[in-house]
PDB file of N, CA and C in Angstrom:
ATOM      1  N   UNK A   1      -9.150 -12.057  19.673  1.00  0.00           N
ATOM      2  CA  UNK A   1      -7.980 -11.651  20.447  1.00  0.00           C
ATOM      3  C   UNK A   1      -7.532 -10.268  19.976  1.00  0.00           C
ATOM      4  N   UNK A   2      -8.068  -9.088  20.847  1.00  0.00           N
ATOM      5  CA  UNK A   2      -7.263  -8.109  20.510  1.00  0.00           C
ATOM      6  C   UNK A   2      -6.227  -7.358  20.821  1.00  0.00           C
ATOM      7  N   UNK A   3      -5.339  -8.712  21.509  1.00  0.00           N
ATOM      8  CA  UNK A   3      -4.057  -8.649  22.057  1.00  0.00           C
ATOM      9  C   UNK A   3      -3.149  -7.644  20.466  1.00  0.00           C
ATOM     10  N   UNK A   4      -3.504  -8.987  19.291  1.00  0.00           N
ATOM     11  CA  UNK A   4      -2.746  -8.552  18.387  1.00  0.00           C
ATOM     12  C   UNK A   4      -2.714  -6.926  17.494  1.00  0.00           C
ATOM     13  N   UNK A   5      -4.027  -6.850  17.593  1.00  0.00           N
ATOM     14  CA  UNK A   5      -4.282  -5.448  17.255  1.00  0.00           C
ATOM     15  C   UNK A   5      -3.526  -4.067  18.093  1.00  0.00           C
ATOM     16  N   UNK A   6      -3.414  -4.277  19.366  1.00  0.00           N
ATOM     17  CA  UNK A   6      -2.396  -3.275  20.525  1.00  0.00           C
ATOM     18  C   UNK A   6      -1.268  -4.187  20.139  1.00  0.00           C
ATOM     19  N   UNK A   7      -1.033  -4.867  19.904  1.00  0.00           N
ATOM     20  CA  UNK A   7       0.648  -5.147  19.389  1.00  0.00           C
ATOM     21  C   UNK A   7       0.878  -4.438  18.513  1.00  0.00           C
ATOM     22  N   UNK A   8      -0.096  -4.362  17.430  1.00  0.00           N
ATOM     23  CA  UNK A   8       0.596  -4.091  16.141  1.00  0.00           C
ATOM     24  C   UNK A   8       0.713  -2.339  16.031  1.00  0.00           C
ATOM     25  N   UNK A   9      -0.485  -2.015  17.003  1.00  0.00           N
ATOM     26  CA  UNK A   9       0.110  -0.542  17.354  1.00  0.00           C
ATOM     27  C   UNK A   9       0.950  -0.054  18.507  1.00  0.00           C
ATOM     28  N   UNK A  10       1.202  -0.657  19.206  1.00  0.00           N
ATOM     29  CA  UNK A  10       2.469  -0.788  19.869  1.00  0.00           C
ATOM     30  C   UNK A  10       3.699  -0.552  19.361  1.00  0.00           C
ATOM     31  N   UNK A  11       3.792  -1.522  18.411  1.00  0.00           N
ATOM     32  CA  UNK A  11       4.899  -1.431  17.327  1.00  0.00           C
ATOM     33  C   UNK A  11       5.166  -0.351  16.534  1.00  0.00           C
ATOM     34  N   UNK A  12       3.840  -0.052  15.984  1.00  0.00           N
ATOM     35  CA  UNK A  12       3.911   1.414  15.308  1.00  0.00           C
ATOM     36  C   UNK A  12       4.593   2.646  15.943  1.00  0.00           C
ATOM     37  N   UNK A  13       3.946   2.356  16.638  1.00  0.00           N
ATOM     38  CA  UNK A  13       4.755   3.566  18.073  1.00  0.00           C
ATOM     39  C   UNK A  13       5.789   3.521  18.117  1.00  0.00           C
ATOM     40  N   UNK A  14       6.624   2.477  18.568  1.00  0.00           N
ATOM     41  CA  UNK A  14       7.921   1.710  18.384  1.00  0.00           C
ATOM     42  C   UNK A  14       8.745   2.702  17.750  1.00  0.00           C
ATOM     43  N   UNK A  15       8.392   1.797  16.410  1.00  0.00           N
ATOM     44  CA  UNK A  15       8.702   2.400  15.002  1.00  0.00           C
ATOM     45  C   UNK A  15       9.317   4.061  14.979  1.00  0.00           C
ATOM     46  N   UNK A  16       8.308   4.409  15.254  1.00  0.00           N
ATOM     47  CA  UNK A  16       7.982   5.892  15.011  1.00  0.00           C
ATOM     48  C   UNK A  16       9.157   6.745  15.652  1.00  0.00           C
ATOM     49  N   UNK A  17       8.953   6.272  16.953  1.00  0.00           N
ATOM     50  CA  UNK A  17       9.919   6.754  18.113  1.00  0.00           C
ATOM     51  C   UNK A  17      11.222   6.082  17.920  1.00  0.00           C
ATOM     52  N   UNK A  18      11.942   5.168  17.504  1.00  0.00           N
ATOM     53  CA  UNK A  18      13.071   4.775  16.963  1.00  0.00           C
ATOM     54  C   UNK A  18      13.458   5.866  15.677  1.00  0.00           C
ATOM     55  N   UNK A  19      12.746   5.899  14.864  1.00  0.00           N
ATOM     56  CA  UNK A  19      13.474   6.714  13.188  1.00  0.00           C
ATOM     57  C   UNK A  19      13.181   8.217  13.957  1.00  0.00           C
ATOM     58  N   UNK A  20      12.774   8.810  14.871  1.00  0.00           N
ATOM     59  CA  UNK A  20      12.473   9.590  15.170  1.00  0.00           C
ATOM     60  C   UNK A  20      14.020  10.368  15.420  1.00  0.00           C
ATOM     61  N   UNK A  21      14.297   9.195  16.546  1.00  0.00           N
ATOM     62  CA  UNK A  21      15.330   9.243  17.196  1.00  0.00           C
ATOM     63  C   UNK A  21      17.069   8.611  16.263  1.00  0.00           C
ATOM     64  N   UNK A  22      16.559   7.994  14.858  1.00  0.00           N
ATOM     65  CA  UNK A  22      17.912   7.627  14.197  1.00  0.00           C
ATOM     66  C   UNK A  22      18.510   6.279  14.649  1.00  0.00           C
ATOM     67  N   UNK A  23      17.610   5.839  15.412  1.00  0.00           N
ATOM     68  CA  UNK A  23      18.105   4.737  16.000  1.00  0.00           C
ATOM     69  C   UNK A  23      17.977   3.254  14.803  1.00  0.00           C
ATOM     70  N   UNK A  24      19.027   2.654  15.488  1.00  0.00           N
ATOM     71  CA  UNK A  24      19.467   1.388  14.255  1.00  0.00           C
ATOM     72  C   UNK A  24      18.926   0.079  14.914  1.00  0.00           C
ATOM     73  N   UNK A  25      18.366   0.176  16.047  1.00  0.00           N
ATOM     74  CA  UNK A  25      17.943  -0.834  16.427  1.00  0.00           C
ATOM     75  C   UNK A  25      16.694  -0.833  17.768  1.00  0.00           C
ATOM     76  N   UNK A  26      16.234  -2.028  17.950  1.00  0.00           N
ATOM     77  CA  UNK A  26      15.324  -1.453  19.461  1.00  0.00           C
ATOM     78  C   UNK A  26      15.672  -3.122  20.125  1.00  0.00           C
ATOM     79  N   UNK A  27      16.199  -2.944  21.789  1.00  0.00           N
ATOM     80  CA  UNK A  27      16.552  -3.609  22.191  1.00  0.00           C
ATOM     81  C   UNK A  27      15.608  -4.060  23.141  1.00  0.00           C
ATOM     82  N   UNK A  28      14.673  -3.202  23.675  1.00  0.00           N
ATOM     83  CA  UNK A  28      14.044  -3.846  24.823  1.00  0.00           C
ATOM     84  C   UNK A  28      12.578  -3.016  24.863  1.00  0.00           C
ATOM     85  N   UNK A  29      11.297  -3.271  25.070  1.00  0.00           N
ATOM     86  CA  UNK A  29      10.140  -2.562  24.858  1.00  0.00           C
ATOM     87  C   UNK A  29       9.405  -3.407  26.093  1.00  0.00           C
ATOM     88  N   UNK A  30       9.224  -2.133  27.157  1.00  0.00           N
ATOM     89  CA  UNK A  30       8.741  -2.191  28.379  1.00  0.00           C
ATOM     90  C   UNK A  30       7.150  -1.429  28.006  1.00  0.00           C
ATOM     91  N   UNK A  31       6.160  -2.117  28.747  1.00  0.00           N
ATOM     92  CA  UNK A  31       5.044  -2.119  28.943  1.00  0.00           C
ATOM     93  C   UNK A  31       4.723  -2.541  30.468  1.00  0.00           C
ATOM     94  N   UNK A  32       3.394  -2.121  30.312  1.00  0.00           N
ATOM     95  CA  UNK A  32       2.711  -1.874  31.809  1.00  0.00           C
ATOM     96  C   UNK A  32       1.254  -2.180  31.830  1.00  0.00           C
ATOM     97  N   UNK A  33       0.716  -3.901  31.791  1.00  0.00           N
ATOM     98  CA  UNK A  33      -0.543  -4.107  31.939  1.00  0.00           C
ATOM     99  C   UNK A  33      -1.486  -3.868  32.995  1.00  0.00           C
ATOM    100  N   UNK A  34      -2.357  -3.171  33.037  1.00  0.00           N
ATOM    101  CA  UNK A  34      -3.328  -3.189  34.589  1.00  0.00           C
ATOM    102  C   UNK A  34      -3.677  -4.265  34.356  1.00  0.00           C
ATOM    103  N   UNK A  35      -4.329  -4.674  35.624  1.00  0.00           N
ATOM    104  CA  UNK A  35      -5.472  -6.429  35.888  1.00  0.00           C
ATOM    105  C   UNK A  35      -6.509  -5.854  35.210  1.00  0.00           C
ATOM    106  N   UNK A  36      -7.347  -4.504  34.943  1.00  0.00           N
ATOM    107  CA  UNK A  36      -8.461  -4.325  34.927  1.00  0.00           C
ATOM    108  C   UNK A  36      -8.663  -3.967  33.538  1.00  0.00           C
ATOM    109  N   UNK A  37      -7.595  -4.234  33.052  1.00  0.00           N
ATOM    110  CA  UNK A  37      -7.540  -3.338  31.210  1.00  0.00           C
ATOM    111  C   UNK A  37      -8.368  -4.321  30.441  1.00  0.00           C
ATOM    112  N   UNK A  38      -8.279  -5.144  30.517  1.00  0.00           N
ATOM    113  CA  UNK A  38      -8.974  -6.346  29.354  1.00  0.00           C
ATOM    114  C   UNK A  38      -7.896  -7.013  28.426  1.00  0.00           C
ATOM    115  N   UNK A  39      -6.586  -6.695  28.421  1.00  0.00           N
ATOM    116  CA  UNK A  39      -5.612  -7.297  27.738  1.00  0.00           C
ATOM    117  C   UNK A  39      -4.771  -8.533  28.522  1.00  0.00           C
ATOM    118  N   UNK A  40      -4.720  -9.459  28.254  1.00  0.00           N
ATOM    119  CA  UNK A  40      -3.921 -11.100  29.089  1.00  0.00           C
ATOM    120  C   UNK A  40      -2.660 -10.654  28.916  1.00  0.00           C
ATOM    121  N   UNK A  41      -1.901 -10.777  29.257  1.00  0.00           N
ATOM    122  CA  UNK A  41      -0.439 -10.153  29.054  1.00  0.00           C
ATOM    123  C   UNK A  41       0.006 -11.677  28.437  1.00  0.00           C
ATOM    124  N   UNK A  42      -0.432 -12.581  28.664  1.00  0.00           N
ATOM    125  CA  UNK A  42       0.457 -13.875  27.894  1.00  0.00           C
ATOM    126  C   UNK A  42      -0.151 -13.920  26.668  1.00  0.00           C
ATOM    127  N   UNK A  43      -1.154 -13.521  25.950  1.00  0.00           N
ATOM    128  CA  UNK A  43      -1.584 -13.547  25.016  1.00  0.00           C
ATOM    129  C   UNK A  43      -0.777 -12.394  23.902  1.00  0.00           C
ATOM    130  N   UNK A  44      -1.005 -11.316  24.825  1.00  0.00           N
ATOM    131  CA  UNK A  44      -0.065  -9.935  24.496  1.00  0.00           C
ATOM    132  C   UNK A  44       1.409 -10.501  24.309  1.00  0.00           C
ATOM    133  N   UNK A  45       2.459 -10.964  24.776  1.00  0.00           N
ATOM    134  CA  UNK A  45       3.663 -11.537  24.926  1.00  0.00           C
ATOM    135  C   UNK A  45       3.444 -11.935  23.606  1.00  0.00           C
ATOM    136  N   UNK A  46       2.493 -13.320  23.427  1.00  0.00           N
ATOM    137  CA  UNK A  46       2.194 -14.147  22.132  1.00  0.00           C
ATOM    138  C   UNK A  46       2.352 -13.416  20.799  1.00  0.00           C
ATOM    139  N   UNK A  47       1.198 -12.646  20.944  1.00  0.00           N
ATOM    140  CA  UNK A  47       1.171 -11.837  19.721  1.00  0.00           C
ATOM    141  C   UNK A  47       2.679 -10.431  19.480  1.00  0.00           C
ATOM    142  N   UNK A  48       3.312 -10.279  20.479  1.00  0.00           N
ATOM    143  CA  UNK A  48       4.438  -9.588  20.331  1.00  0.00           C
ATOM    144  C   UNK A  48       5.767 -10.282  18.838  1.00  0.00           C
ATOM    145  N   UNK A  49       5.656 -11.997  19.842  1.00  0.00           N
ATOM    146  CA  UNK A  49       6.205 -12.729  19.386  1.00  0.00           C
ATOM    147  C   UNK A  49       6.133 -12.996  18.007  1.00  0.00           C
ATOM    148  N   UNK A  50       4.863 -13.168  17.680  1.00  0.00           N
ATOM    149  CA  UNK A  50       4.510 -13.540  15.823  1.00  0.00           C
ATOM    150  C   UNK A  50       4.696 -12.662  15.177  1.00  0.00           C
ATOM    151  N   UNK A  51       4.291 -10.910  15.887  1.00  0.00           N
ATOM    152  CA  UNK A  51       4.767  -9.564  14.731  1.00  0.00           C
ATOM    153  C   UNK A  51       5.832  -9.375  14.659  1.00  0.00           C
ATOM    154  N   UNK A  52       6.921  -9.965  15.591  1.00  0.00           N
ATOM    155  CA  UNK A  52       8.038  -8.896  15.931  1.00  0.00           C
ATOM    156  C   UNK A  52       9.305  -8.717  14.434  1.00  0.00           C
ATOM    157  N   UNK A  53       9.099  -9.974  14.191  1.00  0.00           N
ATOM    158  CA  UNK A  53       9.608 -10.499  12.951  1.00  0.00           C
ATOM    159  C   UNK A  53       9.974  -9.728  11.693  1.00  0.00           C
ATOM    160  N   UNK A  54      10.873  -8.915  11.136  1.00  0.00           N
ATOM    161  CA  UNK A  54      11.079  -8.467   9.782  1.00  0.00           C
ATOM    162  C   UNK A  54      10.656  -7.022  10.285  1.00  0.00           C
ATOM    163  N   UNK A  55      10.438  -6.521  11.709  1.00  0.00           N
ATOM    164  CA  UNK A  55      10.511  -4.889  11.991  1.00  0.00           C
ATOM    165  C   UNK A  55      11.864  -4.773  13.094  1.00  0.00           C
ATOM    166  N   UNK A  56      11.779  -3.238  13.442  1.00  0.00           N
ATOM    167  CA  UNK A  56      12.493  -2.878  14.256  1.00  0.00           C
ATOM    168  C   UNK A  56      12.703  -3.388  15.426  1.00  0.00           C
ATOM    169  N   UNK A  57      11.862  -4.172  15.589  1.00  0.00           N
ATOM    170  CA  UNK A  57      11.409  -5.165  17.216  1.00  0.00           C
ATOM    171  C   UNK A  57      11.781  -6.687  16.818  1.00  0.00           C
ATOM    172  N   UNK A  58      12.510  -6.864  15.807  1.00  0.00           N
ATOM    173  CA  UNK A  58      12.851  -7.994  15.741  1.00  0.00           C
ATOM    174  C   UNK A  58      13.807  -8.984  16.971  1.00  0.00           C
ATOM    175  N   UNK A  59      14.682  -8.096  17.445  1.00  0.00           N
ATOM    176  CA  UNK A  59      15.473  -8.658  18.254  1.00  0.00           C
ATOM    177  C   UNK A  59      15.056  -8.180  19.725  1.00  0.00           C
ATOM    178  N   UNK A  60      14.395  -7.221  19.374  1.00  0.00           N
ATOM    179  CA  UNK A  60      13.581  -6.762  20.921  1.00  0.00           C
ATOM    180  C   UNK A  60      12.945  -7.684  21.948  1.00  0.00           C
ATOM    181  N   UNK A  61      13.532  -7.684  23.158  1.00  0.00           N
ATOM    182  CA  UNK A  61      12.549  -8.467  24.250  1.00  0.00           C
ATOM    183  C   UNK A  61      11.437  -7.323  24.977  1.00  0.00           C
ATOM    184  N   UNK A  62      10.301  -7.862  25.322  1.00  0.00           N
ATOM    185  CA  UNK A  62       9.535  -7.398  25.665  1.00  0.00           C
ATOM    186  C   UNK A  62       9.139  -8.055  27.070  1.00  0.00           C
ATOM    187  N   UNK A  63       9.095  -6.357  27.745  1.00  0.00           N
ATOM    188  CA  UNK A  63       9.112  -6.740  29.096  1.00  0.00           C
ATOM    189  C   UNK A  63       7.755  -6.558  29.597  1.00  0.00           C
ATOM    190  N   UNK A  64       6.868  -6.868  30.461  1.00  0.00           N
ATOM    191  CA  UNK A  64       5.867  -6.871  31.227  1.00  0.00           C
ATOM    192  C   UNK A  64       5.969  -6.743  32.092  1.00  0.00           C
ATOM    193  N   UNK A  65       5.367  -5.560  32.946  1.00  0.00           N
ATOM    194  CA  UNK A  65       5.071  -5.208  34.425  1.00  0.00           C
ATOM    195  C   UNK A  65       3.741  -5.178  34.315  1.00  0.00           C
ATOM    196  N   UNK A  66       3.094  -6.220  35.457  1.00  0.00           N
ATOM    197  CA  UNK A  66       1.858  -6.283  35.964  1.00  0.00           C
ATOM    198  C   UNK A  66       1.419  -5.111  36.561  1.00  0.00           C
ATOM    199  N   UNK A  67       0.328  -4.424  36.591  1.00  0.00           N
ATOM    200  CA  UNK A  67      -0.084  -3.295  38.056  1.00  0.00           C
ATOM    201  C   UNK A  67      -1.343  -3.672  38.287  1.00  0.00           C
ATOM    202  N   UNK A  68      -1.439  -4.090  39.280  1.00  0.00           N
ATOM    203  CA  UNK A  68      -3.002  -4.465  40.310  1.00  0.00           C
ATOM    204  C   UNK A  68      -3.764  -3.438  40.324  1.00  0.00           C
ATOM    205  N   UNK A  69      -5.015  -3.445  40.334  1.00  0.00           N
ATOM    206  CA  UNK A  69      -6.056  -2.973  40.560  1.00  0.00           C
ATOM    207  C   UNK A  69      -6.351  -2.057  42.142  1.00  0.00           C
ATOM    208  N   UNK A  70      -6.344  -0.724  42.051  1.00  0.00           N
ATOM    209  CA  UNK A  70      -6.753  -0.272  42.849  1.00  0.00           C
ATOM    210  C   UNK A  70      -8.078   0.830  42.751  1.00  0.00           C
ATOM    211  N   UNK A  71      -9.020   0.316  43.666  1.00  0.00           N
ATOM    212  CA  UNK A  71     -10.527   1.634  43.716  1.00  0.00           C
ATOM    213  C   UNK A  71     -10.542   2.486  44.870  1.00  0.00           C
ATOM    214  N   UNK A  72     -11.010   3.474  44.788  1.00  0.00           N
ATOM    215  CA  UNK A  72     -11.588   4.741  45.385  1.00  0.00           C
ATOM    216  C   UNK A  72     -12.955   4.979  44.940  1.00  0.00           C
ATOM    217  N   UNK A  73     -13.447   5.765  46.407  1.00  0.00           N
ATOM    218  CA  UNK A  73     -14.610   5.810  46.367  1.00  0.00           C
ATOM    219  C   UNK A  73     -13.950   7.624  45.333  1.00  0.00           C
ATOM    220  N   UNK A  74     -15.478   8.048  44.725  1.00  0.00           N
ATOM    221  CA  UNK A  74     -15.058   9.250  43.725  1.00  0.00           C
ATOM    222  C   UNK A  74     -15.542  10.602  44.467  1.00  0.00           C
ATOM    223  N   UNK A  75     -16.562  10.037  45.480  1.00  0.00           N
ATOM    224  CA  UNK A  75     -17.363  11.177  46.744  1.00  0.00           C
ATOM    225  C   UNK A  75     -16.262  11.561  48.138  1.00  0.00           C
ATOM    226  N   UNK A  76     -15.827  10.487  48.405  1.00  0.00           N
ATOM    227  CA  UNK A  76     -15.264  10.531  49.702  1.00  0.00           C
ATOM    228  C   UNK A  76     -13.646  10.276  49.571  1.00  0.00           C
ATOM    229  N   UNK A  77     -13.294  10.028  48.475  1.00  0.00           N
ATOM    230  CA  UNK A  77     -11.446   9.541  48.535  1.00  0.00           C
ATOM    231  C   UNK A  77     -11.444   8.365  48.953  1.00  0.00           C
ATOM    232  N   UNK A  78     -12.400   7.940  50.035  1.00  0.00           N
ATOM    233  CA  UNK A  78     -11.951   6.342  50.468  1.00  0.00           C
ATOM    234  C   UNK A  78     -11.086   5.642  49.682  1.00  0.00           C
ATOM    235  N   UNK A  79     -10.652   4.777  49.971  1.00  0.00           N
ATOM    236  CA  UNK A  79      -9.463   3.481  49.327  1.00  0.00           C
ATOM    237  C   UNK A  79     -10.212   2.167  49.379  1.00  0.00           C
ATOM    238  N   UNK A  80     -10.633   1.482  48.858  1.00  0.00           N
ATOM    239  CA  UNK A  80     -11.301   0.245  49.093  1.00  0.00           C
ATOM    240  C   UNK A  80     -10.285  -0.688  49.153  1.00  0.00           C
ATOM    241  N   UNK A  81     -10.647  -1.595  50.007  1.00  0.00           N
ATOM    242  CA  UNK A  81      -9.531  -3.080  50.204  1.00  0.00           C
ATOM    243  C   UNK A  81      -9.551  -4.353  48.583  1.00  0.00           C
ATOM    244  N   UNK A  82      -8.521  -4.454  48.399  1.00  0.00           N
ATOM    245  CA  UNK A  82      -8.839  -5.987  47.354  1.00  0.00           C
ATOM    246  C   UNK A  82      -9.660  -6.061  48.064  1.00  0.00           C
ATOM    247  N   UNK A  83     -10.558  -6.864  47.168  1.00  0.00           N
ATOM    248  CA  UNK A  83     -11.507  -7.631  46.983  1.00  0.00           C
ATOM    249  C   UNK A  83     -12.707  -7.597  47.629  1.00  0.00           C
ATOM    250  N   UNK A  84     -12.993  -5.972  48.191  1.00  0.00           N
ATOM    251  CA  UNK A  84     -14.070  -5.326  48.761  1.00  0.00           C
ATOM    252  C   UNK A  84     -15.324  -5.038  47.426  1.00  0.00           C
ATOM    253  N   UNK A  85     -16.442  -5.428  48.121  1.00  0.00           N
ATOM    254  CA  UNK A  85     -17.334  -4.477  47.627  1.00  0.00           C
ATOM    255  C   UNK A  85     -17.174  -3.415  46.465  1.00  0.00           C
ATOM    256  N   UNK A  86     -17.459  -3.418  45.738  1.00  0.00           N
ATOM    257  CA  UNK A  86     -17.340  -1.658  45.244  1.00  0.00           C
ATOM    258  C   UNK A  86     -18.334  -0.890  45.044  1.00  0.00           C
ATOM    259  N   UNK A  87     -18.348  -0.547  46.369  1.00  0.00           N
ATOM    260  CA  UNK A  87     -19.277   0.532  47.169  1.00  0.00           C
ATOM    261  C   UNK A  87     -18.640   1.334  48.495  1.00  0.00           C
ATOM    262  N   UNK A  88     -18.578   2.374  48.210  1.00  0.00           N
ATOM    263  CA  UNK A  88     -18.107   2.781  49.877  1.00  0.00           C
ATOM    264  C   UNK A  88     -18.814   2.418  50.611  1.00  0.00           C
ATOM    265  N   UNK A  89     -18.027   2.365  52.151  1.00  0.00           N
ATOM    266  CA  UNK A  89     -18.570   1.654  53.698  1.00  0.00           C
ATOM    267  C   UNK A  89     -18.784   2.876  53.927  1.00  0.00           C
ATOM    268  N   UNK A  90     -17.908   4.245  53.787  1.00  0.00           N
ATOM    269  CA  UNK A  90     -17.973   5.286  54.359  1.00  0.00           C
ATOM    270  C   UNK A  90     -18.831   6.105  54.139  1.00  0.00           C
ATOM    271  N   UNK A  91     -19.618   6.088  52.409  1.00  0.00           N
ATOM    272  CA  UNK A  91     -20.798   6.956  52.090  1.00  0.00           C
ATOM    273  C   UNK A  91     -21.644   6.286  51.038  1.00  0.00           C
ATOM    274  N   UNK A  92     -21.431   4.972  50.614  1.00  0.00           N
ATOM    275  CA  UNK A  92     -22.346   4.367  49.953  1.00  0.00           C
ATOM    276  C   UNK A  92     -22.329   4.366  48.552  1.00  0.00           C
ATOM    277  N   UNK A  93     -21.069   5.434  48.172  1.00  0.00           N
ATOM    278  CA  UNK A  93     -20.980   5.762  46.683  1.00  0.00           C
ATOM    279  C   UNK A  93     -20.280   4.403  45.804  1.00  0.00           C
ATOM    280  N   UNK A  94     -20.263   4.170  44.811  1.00  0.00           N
ATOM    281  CA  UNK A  94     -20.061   3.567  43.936  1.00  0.00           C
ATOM    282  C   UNK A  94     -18.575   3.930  43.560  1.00  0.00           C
ATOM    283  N   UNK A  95     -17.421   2.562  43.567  1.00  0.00           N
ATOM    284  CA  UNK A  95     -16.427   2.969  43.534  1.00  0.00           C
ATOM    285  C   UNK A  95     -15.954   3.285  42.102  1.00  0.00           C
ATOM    286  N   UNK A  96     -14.328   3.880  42.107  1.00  0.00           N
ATOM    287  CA  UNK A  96     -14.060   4.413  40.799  1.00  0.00           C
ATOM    288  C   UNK A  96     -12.304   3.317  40.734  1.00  0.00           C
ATOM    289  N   UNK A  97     -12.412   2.840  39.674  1.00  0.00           N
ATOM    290  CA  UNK A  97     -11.262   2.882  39.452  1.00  0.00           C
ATOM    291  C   UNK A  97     -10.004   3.308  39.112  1.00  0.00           C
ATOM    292  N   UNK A  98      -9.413   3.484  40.292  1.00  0.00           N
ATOM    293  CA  UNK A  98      -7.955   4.725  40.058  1.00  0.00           C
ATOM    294  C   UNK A  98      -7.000   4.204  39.361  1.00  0.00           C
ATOM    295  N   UNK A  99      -6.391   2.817  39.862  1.00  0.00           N
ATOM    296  CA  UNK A  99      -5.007   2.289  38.963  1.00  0.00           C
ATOM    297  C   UNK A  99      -5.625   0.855  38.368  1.00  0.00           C
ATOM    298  N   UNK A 100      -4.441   0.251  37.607  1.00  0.00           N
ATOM    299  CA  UNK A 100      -4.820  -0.950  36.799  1.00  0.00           C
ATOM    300  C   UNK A 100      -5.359  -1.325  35.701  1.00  0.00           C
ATOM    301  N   UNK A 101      -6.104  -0.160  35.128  1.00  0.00           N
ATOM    302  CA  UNK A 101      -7.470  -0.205  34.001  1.00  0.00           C
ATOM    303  C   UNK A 101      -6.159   0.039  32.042  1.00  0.00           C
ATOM    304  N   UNK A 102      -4.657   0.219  33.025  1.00  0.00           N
ATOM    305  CA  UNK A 102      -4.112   1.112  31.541  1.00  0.00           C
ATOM    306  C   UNK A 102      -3.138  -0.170  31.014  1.00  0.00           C
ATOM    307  N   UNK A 103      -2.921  -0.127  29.634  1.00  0.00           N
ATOM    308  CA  UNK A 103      -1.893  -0.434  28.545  1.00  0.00           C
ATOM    309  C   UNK A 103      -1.049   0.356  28.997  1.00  0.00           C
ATOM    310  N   UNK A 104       0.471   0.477  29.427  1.00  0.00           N
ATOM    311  CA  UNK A 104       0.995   1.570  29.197  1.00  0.00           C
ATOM    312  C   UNK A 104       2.344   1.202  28.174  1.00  0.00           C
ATOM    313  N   UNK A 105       2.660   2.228  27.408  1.00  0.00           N
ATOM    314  CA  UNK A 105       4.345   1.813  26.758  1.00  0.00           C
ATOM    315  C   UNK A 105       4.654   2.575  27.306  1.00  0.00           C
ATOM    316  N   UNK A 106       5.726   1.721  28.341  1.00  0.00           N
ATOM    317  CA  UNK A 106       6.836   2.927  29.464  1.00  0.00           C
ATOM    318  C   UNK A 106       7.820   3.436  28.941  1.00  0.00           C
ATOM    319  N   UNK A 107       8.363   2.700  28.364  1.00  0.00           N
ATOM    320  CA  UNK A 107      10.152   2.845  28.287  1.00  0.00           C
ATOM    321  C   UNK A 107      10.087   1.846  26.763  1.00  0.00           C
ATOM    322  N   UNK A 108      11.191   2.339  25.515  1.00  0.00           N
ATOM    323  CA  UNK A 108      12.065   2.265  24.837  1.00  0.00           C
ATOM    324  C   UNK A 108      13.429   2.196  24.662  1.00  0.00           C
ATOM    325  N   UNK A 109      14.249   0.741  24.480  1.00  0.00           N
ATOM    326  CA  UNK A 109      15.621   0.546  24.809  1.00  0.00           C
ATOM    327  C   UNK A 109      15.865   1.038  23.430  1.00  0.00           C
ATOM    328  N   UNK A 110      16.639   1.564  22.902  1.00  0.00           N
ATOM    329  CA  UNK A 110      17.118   1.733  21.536  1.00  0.00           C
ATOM    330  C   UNK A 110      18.735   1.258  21.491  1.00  0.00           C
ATOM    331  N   UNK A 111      18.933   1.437  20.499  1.00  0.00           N
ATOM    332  CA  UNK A 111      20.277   1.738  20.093  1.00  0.00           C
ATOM    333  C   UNK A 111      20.681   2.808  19.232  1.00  0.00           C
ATOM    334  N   UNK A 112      21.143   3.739  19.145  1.00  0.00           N
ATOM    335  CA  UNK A 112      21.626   5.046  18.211  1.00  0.00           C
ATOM    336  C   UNK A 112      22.969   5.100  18.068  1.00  0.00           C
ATOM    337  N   UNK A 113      23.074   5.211  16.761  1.00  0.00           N
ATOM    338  CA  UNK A 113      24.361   5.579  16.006  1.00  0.00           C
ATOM    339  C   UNK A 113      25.093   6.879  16.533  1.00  0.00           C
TER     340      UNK A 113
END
């Protein structure tokens, strides 16, 4: 599970960007799973849960926004439909994946003195 391993640098980040900022606390830590990343977001949640403990993210909820999977062809721009092929209809090329594939850390709730 290397949910826990992107937690624990997640956190680091966290971290970093809180003392950065002087902040005395972190209230809320928004993330952004694609379908296509390779990370379960309930597993991710899980492992949030067991580190969060004795850091800055102790009292922190952690939020999850899903983002679906979207392809393009990389020759033609095409847009492919869910659950098409991935191949263009329009030139045969091999599609690319544009959205969905990212981890993202969006947003940091803090608190500052």
């Amino acid at each position: 599970m290397h949910e826990y391993s992107l937690v624990q640098a997640m956190m680091r980040r966290v971290e970093e960007e809180a003392r950065a900022r002087n902040a005395t606390a972190v209230h809320r830590v928004h993330v952004r799973i694609g379908r296509f990343s390779g990370v379960e977001a309930n597993l991710f949640a899980t492992a949030y849960e067991v580190l969060r403990p004795g850091t800055l993210c102790a009292n922190a909820e952690l939020a999850i926004a899903p983002e679906a999977g979207e392809w393009h062809c990389g020759a033609c721009g095409t847009l492919l439909p869910a659950g098409a092929e991935l191949v263009c209809q329009e030139c045969g090329w091999p599609a690319s994946l544009m959205r969905g594939g990212d981890l993202v850390l969006e947003r940091i709730e803090l608190e500052v003195g």
